[in-house]
C-alpha atoms as a PDB file:
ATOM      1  CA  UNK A   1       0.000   0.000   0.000  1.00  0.00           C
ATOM      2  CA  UNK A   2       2.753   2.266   0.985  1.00  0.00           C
ATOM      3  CA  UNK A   3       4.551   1.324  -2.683  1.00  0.00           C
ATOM      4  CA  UNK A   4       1.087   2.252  -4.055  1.00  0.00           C
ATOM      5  CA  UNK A   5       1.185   5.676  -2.050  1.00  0.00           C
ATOM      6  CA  UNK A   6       4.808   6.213  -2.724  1.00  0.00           C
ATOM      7  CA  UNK A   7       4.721   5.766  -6.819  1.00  0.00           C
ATOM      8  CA  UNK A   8       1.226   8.345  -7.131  1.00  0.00           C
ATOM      9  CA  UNK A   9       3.337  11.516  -5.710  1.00  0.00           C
ATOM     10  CA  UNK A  10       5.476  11.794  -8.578  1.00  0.00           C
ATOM     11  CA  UNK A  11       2.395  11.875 -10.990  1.00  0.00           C
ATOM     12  CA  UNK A  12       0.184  14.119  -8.931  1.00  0.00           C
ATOM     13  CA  UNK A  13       3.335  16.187  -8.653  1.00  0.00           C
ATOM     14  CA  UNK A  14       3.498  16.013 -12.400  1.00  0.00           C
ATOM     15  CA  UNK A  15      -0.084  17.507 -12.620  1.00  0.00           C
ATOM     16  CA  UNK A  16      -0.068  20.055 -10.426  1.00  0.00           C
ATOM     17  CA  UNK A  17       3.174  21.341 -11.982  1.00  0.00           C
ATOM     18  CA  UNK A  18       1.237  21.475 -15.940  1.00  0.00           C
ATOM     19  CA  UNK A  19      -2.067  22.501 -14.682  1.00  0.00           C
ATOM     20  CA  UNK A  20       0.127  25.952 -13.121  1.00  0.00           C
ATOM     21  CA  UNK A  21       1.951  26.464 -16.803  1.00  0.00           C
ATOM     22  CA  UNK A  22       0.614  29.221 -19.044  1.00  0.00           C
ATOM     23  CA  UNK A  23       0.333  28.230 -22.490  1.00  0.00           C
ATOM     24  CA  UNK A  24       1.480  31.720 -24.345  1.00  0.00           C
ATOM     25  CA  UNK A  25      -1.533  33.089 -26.715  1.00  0.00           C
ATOM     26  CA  UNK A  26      -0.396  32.815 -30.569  1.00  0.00           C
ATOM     27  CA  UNK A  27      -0.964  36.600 -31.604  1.00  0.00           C
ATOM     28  CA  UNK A  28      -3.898  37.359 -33.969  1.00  0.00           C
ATOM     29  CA  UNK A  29      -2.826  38.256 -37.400  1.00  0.00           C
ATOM     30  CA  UNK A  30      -5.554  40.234 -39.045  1.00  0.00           C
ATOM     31  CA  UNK A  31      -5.407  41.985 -42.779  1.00  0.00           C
ATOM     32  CA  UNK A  32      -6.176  45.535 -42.920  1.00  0.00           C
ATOM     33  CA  UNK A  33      -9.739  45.390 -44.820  1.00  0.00           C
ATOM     34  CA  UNK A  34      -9.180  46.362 -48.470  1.00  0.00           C
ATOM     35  CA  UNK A  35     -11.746  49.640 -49.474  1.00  0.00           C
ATOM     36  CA  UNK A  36     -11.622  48.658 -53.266  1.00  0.00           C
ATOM     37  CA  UNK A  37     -12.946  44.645 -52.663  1.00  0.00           C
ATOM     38  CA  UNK A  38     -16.209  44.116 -52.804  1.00  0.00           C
ATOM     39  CA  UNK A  39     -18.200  41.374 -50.893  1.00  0.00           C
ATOM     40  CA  UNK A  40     -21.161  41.286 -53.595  1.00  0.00           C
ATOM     41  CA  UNK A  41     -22.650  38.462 -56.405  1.00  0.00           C
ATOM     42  CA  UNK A  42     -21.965  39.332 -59.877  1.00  0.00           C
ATOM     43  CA  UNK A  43     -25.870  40.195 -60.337  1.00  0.00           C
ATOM     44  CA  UNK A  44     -25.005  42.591 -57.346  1.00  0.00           C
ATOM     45  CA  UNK A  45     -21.636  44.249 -58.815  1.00  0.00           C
ATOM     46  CA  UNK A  46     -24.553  44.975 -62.341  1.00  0.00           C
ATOM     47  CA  UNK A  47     -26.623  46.690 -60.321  1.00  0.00           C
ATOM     48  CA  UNK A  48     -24.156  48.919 -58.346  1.00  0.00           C
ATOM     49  CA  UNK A  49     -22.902  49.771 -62.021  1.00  0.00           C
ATOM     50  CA  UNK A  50     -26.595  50.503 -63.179  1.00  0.00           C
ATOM     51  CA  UNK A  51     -26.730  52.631 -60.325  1.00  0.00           C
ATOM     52  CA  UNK A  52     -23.315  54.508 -60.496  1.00  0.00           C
ATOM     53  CA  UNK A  53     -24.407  55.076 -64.557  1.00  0.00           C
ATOM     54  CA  UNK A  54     -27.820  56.730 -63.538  1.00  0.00           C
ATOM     55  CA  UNK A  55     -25.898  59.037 -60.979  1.00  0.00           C
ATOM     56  CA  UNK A  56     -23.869  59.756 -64.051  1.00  0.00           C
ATOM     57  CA  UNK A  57     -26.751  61.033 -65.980  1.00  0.00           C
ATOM     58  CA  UNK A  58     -28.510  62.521 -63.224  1.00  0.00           C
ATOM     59  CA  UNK A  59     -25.458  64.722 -62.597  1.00  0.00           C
ATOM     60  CA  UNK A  60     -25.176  65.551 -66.439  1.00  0.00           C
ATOM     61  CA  UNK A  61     -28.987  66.734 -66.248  1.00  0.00           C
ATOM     62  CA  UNK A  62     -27.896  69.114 -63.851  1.00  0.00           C
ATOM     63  CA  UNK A  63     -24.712  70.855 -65.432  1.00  0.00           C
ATOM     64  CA  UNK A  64     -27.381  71.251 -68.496  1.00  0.00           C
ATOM     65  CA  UNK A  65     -29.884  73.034 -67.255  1.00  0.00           C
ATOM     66  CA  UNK A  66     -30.546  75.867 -69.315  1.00  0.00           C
ATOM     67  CA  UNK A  67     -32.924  78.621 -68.260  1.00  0.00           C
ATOM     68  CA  UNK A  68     -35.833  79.063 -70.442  1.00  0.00           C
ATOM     69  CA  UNK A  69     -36.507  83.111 -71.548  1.00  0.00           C
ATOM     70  CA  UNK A  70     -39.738  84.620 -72.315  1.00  0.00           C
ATOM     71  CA  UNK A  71     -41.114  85.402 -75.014  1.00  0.00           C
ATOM     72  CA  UNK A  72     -42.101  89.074 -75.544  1.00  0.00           C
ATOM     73  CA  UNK A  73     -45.251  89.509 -77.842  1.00  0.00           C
ATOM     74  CA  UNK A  74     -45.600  92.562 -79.967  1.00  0.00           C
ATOM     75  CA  UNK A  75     -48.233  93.801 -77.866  1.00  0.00           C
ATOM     76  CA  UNK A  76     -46.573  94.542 -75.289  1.00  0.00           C
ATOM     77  CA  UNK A  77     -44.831  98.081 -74.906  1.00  0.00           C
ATOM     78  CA  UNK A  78     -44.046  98.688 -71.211  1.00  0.00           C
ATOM     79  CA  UNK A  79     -41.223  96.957 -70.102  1.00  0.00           C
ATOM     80  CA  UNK A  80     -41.517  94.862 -67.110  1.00  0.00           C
ATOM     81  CA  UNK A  81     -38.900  93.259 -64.749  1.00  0.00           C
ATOM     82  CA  UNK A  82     -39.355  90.098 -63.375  1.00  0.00           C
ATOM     83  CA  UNK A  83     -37.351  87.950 -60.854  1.00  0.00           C
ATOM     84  CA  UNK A  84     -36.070  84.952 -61.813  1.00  0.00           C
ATOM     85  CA  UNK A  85     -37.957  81.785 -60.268  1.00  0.00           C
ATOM     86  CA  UNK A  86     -36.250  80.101 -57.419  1.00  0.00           C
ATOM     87  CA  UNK A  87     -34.605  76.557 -58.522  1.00  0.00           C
ATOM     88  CA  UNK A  88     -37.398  74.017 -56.799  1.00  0.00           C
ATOM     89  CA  UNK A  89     -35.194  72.018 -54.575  1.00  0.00           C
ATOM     90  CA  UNK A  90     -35.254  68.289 -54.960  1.00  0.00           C
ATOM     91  CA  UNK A  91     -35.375  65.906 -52.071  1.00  0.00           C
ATOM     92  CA  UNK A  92     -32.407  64.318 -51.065  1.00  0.00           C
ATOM     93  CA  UNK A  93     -32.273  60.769 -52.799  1.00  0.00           C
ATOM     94  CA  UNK A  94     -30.932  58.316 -50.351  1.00  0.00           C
ATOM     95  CA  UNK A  95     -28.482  55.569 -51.312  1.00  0.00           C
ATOM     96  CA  UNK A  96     -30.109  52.088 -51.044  1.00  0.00           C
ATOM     97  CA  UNK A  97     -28.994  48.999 -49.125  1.00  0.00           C
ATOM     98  CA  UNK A  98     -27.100  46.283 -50.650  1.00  0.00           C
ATOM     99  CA  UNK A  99     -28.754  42.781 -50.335  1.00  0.00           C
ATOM    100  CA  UNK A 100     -26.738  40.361 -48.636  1.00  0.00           C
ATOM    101  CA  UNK A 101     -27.419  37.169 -51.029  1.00  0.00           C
ATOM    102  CA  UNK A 102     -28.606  33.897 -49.334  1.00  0.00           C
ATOM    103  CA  UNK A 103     -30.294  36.094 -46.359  1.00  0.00           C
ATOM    104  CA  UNK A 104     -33.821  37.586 -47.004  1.00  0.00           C
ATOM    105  CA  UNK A 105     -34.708  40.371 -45.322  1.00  0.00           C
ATOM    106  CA  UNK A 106     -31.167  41.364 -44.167  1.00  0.00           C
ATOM    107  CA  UNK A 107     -28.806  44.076 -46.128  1.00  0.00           C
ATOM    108  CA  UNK A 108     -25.770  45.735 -45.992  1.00  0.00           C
ATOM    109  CA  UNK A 109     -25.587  49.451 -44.873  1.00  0.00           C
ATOM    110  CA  UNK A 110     -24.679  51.516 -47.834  1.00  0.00           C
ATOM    111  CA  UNK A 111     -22.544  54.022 -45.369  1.00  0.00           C
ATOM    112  CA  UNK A 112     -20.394  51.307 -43.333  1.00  0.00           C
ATOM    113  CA  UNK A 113     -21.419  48.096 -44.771  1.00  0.00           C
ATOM    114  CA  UNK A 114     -22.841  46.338 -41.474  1.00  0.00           C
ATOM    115  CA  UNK A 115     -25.815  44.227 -41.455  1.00  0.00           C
ATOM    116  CA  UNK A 116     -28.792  45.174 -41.069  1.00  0.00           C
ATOM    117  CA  UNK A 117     -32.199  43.751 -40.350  1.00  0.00           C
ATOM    118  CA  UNK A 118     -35.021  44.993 -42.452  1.00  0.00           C
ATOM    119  CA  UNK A 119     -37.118  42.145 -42.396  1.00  0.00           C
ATOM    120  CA  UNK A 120     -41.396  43.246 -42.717  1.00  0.00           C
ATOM    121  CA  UNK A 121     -40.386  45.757 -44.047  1.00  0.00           C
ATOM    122  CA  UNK A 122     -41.489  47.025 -47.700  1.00  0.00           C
ATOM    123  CA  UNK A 123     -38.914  47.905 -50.503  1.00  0.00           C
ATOM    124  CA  UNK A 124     -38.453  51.500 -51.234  1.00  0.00           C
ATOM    125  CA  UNK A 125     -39.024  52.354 -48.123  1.00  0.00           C
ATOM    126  CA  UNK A 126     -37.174  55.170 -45.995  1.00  0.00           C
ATOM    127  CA  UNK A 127     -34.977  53.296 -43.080  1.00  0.00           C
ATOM    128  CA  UNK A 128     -32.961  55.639 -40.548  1.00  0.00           C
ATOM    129  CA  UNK A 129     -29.572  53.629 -40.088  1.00  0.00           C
ATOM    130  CA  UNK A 130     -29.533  51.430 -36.492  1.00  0.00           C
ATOM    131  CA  UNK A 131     -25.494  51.287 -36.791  1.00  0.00           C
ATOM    132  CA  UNK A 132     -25.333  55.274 -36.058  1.00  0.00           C
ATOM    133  CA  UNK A 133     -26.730  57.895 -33.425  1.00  0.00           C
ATOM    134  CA  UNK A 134     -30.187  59.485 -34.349  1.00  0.00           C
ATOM    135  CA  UNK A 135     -28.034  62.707 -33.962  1.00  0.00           C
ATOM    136  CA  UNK A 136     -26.362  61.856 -37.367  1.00  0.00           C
ATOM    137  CA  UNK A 137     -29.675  60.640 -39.280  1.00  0.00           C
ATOM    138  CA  UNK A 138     -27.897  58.489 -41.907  1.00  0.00           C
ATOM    139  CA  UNK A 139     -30.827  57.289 -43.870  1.00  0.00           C
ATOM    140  CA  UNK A 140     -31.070  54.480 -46.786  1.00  0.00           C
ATOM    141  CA  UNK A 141     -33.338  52.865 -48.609  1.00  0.00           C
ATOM    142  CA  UNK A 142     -34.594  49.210 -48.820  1.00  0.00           C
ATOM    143  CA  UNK A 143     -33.685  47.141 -51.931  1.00  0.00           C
END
Protein backbone atom coordinates (compact mmCIF):
# COMPACT_ATOMS: atom_id res chain seq x y z
CA UNK A 1 0.00 0.00 0.00
CA UNK A 2 2.75 2.27 0.98
CA UNK A 3 4.55 1.32 -2.68
CA UNK A 4 1.09 2.25 -4.05
CA UNK A 5 1.19 5.68 -2.05
CA UNK A 6 4.81 6.21 -2.72
CA UNK A 7 4.72 5.77 -6.82
CA UNK A 8 1.23 8.34 -7.13
CA UNK A 9 3.34 11.52 -5.71
CA UNK A 10 5.48 11.79 -8.58
CA UNK A 11 2.39 11.87 -10.99
CA UNK A 12 0.18 14.12 -8.93
CA UNK A 13 3.34 16.19 -8.65
CA UNK A 14 3.50 16.01 -12.40
CA UNK A 15 -0.08 17.51 -12.62
CA UNK A 16 -0.07 20.06 -10.43
CA UNK A 17 3.17 21.34 -11.98
CA UNK A 18 1.24 21.48 -15.94
CA UNK A 19 -2.07 22.50 -14.68
CA UNK A 20 0.13 25.95 -13.12
CA UNK A 21 1.95 26.46 -16.80
CA UNK A 22 0.61 29.22 -19.04
CA UNK A 23 0.33 28.23 -22.49
CA UNK A 24 1.48 31.72 -24.35
CA UNK A 25 -1.53 33.09 -26.71
CA UNK A 26 -0.40 32.81 -30.57
CA UNK A 27 -0.96 36.60 -31.60
CA UNK A 28 -3.90 37.36 -33.97
CA UNK A 29 -2.83 38.26 -37.40
CA UNK A 30 -5.55 40.23 -39.04
CA UNK A 31 -5.41 41.99 -42.78
CA UNK A 32 -6.18 45.53 -42.92
CA UNK A 33 -9.74 45.39 -44.82
CA UNK A 34 -9.18 46.36 -48.47
CA UNK A 35 -11.75 49.64 -49.47
CA UNK A 36 -11.62 48.66 -53.27
CA UNK A 37 -12.95 44.65 -52.66
CA UNK A 38 -16.21 44.12 -52.80
CA UNK A 39 -18.20 41.37 -50.89
CA UNK A 40 -21.16 41.29 -53.60
CA UNK A 41 -22.65 38.46 -56.40
CA UNK A 42 -21.97 39.33 -59.88
CA UNK A 43 -25.87 40.19 -60.34
CA UNK A 44 -25.01 42.59 -57.35
CA UNK A 45 -21.64 44.25 -58.81
CA UNK A 46 -24.55 44.98 -62.34
CA UNK A 47 -26.62 46.69 -60.32
CA UNK A 48 -24.16 48.92 -58.35
CA UNK A 49 -22.90 49.77 -62.02
CA UNK A 50 -26.59 50.50 -63.18
CA UNK A 51 -26.73 52.63 -60.32
CA UNK A 52 -23.32 54.51 -60.50
CA UNK A 53 -24.41 55.08 -64.56
CA UNK A 54 -27.82 56.73 -63.54
CA UNK A 55 -25.90 59.04 -60.98
CA UNK A 56 -23.87 59.76 -64.05
CA UNK A 57 -26.75 61.03 -65.98
CA UNK A 58 -28.51 62.52 -63.22
CA UNK A 59 -25.46 64.72 -62.60
CA UNK A 60 -25.18 65.55 -66.44
CA UNK A 61 -28.99 66.73 -66.25
CA UNK A 62 -27.90 69.11 -63.85
CA UNK A 63 -24.71 70.86 -65.43
CA UNK A 64 -27.38 71.25 -68.50
CA UNK A 65 -29.88 73.03 -67.26
CA UNK A 66 -30.55 75.87 -69.32
CA UNK A 67 -32.92 78.62 -68.26
CA UNK A 68 -35.83 79.06 -70.44
CA UNK A 69 -36.51 83.11 -71.55
CA UNK A 70 -39.74 84.62 -72.32
CA UNK A 71 -41.11 85.40 -75.01
CA UNK A 72 -42.10 89.07 -75.54
CA UNK A 73 -45.25 89.51 -77.84
CA UNK A 74 -45.60 92.56 -79.97
CA UNK A 75 -48.23 93.80 -77.87
CA UNK A 76 -46.57 94.54 -75.29
CA UNK A 77 -44.83 98.08 -74.91
CA UNK A 78 -44.05 98.69 -71.21
CA UNK A 79 -41.22 96.96 -70.10
CA UNK A 80 -41.52 94.86 -67.11
CA UNK A 81 -38.90 93.26 -64.75
CA UNK A 82 -39.35 90.10 -63.38
CA UNK A 83 -37.35 87.95 -60.85
CA UNK A 84 -36.07 84.95 -61.81
CA UNK A 85 -37.96 81.79 -60.27
CA UNK A 86 -36.25 80.10 -57.42
CA UNK A 87 -34.61 76.56 -58.52
CA UNK A 88 -37.40 74.02 -56.80
CA UNK A 89 -35.19 72.02 -54.58
CA UNK A 90 -35.25 68.29 -54.96
CA UNK A 91 -35.38 65.91 -52.07
CA UNK A 92 -32.41 64.32 -51.07
CA UNK A 93 -32.27 60.77 -52.80
CA UNK A 94 -30.93 58.32 -50.35
CA UNK A 95 -28.48 55.57 -51.31
CA UNK A 96 -30.11 52.09 -51.04
CA UNK A 97 -28.99 49.00 -49.13
CA UNK A 98 -27.10 46.28 -50.65
CA UNK A 99 -28.75 42.78 -50.34
CA UNK A 100 -26.74 40.36 -48.64
CA UNK A 101 -27.42 37.17 -51.03
CA UNK A 102 -28.61 33.90 -49.33
CA UNK A 103 -30.29 36.09 -46.36
CA UNK A 104 -33.82 37.59 -47.00
CA UNK A 105 -34.71 40.37 -45.32
CA UNK A 106 -31.17 41.36 -44.17
CA UNK A 107 -28.81 44.08 -46.13
CA UNK A 108 -25.77 45.74 -45.99
CA UNK A 109 -25.59 49.45 -44.87
CA UNK A 110 -24.68 51.52 -47.83
CA UNK A 111 -22.54 54.02 -45.37
CA UNK A 112 -20.39 51.31 -43.33
CA UNK A 113 -21.42 48.10 -44.77
CA UNK A 114 -22.84 46.34 -41.47
CA UNK A 115 -25.81 44.23 -41.45
CA UNK A 116 -28.79 45.17 -41.07
CA UNK A 117 -32.20 43.75 -40.35
CA UNK A 118 -35.02 44.99 -42.45
CA UNK A 119 -37.12 42.14 -42.40
CA UNK A 120 -41.40 43.25 -42.72
CA UNK A 121 -40.39 45.76 -44.05
CA UNK A 122 -41.49 47.03 -47.70
CA UNK A 123 -38.91 47.91 -50.50
CA UNK A 124 -38.45 51.50 -51.23
CA UNK A 125 -39.02 52.35 -48.12
CA UNK A 126 -37.17 55.17 -45.99
CA UNK A 127 -34.98 53.30 -43.08
CA UNK A 128 -32.96 55.64 -40.55
CA UNK A 129 -29.57 53.63 -40.09
CA UNK A 130 -29.53 51.43 -36.49
CA UNK A 131 -25.49 51.29 -36.79
CA UNK A 132 -25.33 55.27 -36.06
CA UNK A 133 -26.73 57.90 -33.43
CA UNK A 134 -30.19 59.49 -34.35
CA UNK A 135 -28.03 62.71 -33.96
CA UNK A 136 -26.36 61.86 -37.37
CA UNK A 137 -29.68 60.64 -39.28
CA UNK A 138 -27.90 58.49 -41.91
CA UNK A 139 -30.83 57.29 -43.87
CA UNK A 140 -31.07 54.48 -46.79
CA UNK A 141 -33.34 52.86 -48.61
CA UNK A 142 -34.59 49.21 -48.82
CA UNK A 143 -33.68 47.14 -51.93
Amino acid sequence: MKSKFILSLPLIGCLAFASCYQVPDKPRRTKPPVRNETVTSEDQQKIQDQRDRMKENEEKEKTETTTEVPEETPETTTTTTTTPDKPVEKRADYDFANPVPGKEGFVFSPYNNKLVDVRDIPSGTLVQDPTYPASEKKYFRVP
